[in-house]
Protein backbone atom coordinates (compact mmCIF):
# COMPACT_ATOMS: atom_id res chain seq x y z
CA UNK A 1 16.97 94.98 -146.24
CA UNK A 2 19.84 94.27 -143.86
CA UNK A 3 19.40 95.65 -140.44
CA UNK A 4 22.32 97.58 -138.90
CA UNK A 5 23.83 97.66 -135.82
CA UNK A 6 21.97 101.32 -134.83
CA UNK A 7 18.84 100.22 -136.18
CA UNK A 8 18.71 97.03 -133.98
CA UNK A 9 19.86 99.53 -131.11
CA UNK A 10 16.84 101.69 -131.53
CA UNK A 11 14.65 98.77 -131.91
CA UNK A 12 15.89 97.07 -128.66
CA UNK A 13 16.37 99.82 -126.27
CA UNK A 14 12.91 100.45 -125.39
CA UNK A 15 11.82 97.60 -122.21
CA UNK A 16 7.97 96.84 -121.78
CA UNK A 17 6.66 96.56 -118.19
CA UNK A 18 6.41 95.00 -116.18
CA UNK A 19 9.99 94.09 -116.00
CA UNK A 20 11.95 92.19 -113.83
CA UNK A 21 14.80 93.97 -111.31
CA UNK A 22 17.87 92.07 -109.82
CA UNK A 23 19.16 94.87 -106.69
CA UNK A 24 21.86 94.42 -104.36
CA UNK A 25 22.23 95.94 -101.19
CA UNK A 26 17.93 96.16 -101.03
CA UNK A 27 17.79 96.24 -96.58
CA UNK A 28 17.36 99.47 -96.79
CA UNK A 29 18.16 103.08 -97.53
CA UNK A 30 18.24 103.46 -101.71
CA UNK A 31 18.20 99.94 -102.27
CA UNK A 32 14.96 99.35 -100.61
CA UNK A 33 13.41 102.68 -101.68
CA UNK A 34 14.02 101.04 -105.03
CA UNK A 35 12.23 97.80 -104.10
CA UNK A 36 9.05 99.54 -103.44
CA UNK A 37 8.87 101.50 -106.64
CA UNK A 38 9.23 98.31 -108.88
CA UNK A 39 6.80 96.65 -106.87
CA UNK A 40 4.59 99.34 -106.94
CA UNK A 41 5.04 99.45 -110.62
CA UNK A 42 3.81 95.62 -110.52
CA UNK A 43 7.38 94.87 -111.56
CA UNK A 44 8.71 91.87 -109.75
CA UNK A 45 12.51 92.00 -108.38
CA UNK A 46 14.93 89.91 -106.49
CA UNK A 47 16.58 91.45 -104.16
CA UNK A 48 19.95 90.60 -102.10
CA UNK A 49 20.44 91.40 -98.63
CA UNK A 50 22.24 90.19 -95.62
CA UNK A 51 19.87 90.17 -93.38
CA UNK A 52 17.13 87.49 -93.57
CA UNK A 53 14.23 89.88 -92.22
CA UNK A 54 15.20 93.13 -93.93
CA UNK A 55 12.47 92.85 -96.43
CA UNK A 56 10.00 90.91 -94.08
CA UNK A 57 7.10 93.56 -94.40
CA UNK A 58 7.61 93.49 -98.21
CA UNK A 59 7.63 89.98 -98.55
CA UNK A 60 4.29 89.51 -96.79
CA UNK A 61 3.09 92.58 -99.01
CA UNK A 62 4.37 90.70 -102.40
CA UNK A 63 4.93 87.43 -102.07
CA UNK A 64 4.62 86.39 -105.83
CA UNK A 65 6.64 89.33 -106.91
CA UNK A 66 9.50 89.99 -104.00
CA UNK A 67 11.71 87.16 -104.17
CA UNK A 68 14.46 87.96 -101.05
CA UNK A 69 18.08 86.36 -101.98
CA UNK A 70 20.77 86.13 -98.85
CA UNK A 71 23.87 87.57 -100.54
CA UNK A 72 27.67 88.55 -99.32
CA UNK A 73 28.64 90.32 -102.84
CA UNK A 74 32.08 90.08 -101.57
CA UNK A 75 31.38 86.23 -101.87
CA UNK A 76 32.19 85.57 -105.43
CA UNK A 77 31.61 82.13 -105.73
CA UNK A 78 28.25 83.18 -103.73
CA UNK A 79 27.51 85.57 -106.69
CA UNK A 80 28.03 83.52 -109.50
CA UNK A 81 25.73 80.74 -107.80
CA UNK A 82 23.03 83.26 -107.11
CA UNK A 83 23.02 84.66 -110.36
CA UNK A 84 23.03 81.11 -112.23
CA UNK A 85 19.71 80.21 -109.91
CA UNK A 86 18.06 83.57 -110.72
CA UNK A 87 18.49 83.26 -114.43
CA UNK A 88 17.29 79.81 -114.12
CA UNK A 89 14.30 80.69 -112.20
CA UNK A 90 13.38 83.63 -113.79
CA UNK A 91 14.12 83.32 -117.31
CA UNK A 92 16.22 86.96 -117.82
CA UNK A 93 16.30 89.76 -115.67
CA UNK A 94 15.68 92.96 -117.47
CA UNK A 95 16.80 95.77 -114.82
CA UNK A 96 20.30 94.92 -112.67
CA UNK A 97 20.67 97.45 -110.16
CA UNK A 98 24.51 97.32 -108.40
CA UNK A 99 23.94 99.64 -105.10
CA UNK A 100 25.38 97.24 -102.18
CA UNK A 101 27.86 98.99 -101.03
CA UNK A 102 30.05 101.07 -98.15
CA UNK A 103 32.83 103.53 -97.43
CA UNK A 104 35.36 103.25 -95.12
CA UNK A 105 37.38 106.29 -93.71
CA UNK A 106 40.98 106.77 -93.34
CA UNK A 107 44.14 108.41 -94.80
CA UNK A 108 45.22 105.94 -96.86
CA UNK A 109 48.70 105.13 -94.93
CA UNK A 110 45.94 103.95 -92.34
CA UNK A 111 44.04 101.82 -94.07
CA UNK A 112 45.45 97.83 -94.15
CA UNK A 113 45.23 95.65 -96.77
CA UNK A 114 42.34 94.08 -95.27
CA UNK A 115 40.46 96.86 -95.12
CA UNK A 116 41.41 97.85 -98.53
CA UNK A 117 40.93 94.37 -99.96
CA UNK A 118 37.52 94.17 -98.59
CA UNK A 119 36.48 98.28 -100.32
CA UNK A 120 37.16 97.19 -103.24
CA UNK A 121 35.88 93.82 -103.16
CA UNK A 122 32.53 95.26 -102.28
CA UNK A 123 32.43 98.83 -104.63
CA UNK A 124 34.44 97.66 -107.44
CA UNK A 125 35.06 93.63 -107.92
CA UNK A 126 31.66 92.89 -106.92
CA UNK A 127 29.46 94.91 -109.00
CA UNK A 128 32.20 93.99 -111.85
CA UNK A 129 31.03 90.16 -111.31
CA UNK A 130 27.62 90.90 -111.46
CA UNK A 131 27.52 93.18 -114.12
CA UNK A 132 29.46 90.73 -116.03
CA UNK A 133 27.05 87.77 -115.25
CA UNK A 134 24.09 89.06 -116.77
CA UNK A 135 25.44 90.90 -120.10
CA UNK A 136 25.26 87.64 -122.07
CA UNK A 137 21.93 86.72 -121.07
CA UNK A 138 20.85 90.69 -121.63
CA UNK A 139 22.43 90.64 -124.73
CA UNK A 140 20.97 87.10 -125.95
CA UNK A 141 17.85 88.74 -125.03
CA UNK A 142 17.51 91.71 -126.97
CA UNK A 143 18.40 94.58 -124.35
CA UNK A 144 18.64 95.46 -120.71
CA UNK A 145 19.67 98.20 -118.08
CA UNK A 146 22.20 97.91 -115.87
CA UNK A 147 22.46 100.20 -113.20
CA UNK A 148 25.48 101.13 -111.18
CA UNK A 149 24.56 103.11 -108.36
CA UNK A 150 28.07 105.18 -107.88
CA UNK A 151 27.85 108.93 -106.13
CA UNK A 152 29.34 112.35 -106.42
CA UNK A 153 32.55 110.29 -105.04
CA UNK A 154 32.82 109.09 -108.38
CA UNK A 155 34.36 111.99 -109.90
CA UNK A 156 35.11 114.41 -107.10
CA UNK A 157 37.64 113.30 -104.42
CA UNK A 158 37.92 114.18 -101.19
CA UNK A 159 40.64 113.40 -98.37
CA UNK A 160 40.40 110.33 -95.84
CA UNK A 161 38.22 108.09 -98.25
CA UNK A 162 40.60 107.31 -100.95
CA UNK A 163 39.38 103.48 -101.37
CA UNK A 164 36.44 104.59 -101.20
CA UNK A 165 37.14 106.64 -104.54
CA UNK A 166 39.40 103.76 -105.52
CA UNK A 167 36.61 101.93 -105.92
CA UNK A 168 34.06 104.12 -107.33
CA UNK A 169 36.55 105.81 -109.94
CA UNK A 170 37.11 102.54 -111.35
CA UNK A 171 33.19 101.56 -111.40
CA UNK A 172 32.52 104.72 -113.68
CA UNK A 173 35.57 103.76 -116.17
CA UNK A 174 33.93 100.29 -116.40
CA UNK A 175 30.98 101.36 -116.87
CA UNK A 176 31.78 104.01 -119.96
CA UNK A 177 33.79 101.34 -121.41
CA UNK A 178 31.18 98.78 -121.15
CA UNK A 179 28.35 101.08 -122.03
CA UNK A 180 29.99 101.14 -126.14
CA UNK A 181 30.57 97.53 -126.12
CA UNK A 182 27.08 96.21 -125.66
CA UNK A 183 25.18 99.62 -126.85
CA UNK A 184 24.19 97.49 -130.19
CA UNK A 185 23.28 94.89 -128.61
CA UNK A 186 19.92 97.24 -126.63
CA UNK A 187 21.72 96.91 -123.27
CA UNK A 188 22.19 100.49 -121.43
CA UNK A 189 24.08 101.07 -118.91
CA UNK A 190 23.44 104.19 -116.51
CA UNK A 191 25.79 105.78 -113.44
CA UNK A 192 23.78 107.27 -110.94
CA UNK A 193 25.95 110.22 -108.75
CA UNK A 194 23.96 110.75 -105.97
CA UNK A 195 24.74 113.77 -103.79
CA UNK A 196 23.76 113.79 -99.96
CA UNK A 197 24.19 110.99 -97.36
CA UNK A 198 20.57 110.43 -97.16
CA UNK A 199 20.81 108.52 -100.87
CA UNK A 200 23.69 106.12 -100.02
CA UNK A 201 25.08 103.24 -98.56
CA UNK A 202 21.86 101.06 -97.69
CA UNK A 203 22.16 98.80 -94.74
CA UNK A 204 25.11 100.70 -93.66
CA UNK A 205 22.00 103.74 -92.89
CA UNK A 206 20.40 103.92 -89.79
CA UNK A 207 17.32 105.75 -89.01
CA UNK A 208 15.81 106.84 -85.43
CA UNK A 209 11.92 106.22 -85.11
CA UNK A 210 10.03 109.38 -86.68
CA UNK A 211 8.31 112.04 -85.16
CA UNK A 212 5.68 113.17 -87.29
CA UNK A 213 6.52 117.01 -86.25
CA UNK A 214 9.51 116.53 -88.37
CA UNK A 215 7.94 115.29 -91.59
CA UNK A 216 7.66 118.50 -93.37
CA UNK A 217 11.40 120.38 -92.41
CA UNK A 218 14.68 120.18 -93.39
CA UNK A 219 14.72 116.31 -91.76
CA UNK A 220 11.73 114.88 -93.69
CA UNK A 221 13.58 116.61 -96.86
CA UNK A 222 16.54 114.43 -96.04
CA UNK A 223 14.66 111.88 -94.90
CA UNK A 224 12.90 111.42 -98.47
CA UNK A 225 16.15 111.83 -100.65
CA UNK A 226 16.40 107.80 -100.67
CA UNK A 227 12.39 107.70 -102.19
CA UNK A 228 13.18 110.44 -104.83
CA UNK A 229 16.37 109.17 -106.48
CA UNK A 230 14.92 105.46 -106.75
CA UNK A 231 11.91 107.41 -108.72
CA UNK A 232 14.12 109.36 -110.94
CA UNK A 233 16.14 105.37 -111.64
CA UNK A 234 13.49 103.82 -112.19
CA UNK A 235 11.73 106.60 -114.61
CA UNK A 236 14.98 105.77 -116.57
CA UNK A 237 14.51 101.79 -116.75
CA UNK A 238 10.93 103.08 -118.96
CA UNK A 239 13.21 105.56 -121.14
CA UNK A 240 13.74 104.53 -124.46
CA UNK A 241 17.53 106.19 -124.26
CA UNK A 242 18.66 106.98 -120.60
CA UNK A 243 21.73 108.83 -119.92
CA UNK A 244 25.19 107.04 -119.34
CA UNK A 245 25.65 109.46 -116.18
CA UNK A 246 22.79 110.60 -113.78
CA UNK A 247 24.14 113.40 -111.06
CA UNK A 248 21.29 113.78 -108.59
CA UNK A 249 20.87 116.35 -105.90
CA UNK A 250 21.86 120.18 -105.69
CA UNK A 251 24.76 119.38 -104.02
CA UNK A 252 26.12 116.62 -106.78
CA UNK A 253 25.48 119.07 -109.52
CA UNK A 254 27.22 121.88 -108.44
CA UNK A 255 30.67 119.62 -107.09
CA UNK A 256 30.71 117.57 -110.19
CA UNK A 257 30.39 120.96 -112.37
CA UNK A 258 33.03 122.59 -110.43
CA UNK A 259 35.62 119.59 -110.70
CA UNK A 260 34.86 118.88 -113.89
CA UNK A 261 35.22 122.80 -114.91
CA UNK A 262 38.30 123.09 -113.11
CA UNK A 263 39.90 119.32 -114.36
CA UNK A 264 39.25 120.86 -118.21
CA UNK A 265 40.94 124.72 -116.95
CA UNK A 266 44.15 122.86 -116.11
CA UNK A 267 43.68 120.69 -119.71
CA UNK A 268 43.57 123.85 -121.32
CA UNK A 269 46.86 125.25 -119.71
CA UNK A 270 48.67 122.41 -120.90
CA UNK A 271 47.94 122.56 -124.59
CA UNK A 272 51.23 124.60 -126.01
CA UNK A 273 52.85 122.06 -123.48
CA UNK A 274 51.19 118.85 -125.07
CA UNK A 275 51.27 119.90 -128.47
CA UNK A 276 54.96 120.55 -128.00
CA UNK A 277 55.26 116.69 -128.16
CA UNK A 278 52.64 115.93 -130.47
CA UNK A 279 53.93 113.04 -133.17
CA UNK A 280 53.88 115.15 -136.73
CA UNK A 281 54.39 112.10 -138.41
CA UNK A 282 52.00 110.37 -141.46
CA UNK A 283 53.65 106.97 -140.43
CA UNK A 284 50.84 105.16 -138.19
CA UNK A 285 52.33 104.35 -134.95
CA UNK A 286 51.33 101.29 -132.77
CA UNK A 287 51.84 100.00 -129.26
């Protein structure tokens, strides 16, 4: 009996632990939150970061497991030479996890090219090239999970960070398009739309020294966003069929609800309009 595309699909999409994790942008905030739930899986990950000592305690904690890779992801010639040496010394990576990554604020007559070049390089390009990198090797292997850590930004816009959304916009339509090209192959690919500030943007996050008065209000909630989404991602890398999008938080919920209820309200007032127009033709039309 020939096997079909679906049934190799359902056959492949399923990973067994422990598994092995390749996350960018791991010195801190969801990145690193991420790091120490695969590790405390027993999973073993290599993680980029620009900072030699961002992992340091982590490191000492795992050595055989942690593997810490120095890595502009603007750099693409930096990229593809870090990704070759992983495969090489890892064999395949079975989790990818794209979450390096920044916003920068502006009206966009005020941004330069510079500073536009360098958003997209970093939200967009980059986690292109990486994604890109490992789907042969995923789909050689049998399956995968790529992750592309985007944010409520990726479908609701707001003013003063249109690169920002440039970038993230783009990352989602990727992703979908992606997502049905290597689906028989076992490879998934999930968006995650985090809500908050206290689940984004990694090294760009700063944190004051706690006071343990603080733990259990409205600042220790925020403070833990960061350890709760990477548990919710990586409770998806074990599910045998995870969802393309992931909106996470209260706050991501109801935005993405109300701009995708009010994007399919102004659909709706168009359709005498874009029927008026429709081709009533048998002939097939191309181009």
């Amino acid at each position: 009996m020939t096997s079909t595309p679906d049934a190799r699909s359902e056959h492949t999409s399923a990973l067994s632990p422990p598994l092995r994790w390749f996350i960018t942008g791991a010195s801190g905030g969801l990145g690193r939150a991420l790091v120490q739930e695969a590790l405390e899986a027993g999973d073993t990950v290599v993680a980029t970061v620009r900072r030699p000592d961002a992992l340091r305690e982590l490191t000492e904690a795992h050595p055989d497991r942690l593997h810490v890779e120095l890595l502009d992801v603007t750099d693409s010639a930096a990229v593809a030479t870090t990704v070759g040496r992983v495969l090489a010394e890892h064999g395949h990576i079975d989790v990818v996890v794209n979450n390096a990554g920044y916003t920068i604020v502006g009206a966009a007559e005020e941004l330069t090219d510079a500073e536009l070049d360098h958003q997209l390089a970093t939200l967009l390009h980059a986690p292109l090239q990486i994604t890109r990198a490992f789907l042969g090797p995923m789909r050689e292997h049998g399956g995968g999970r790529i992750i592309q850590v985007s944010s409520l930004g990726g479908q609701v816009s707001f003013p003063a960070s249109s690169a920002y959304h440039a970038g993230k916009w783009g990352l989602e339509g990727f992703t979908e398009a992606v997502a049905q090209e290597v689906a028989e192959f076992g490879v998934r690919l999930t968006i995650v739309e985090p809500g908050g500030m206290g689940t984004d943007f990694g090294v760009n996050m700063r944190t004051a020294a706690a006071i343990g008065a603080y733990e259990r209000g409205s600042v220790g909630e925020f403070r833990a966003d960061p350890a709760k989404v990477a548990r919710v991602i990586f409770d998806t890398t074990r599910a045998p069929e995870p969802p393309l999008r992931l909106a996470l938080g209260a706050d991501a919920y109801e935005m993405l609800q109300q701009a995708l209820r009010g994007r399919l309200d102004a659909l709706e007032a168009q359709r005498e309009l874009a029927q008026s127009v429709a081709f009533t033709s048998s002939v097939p039309v191309s181009g």
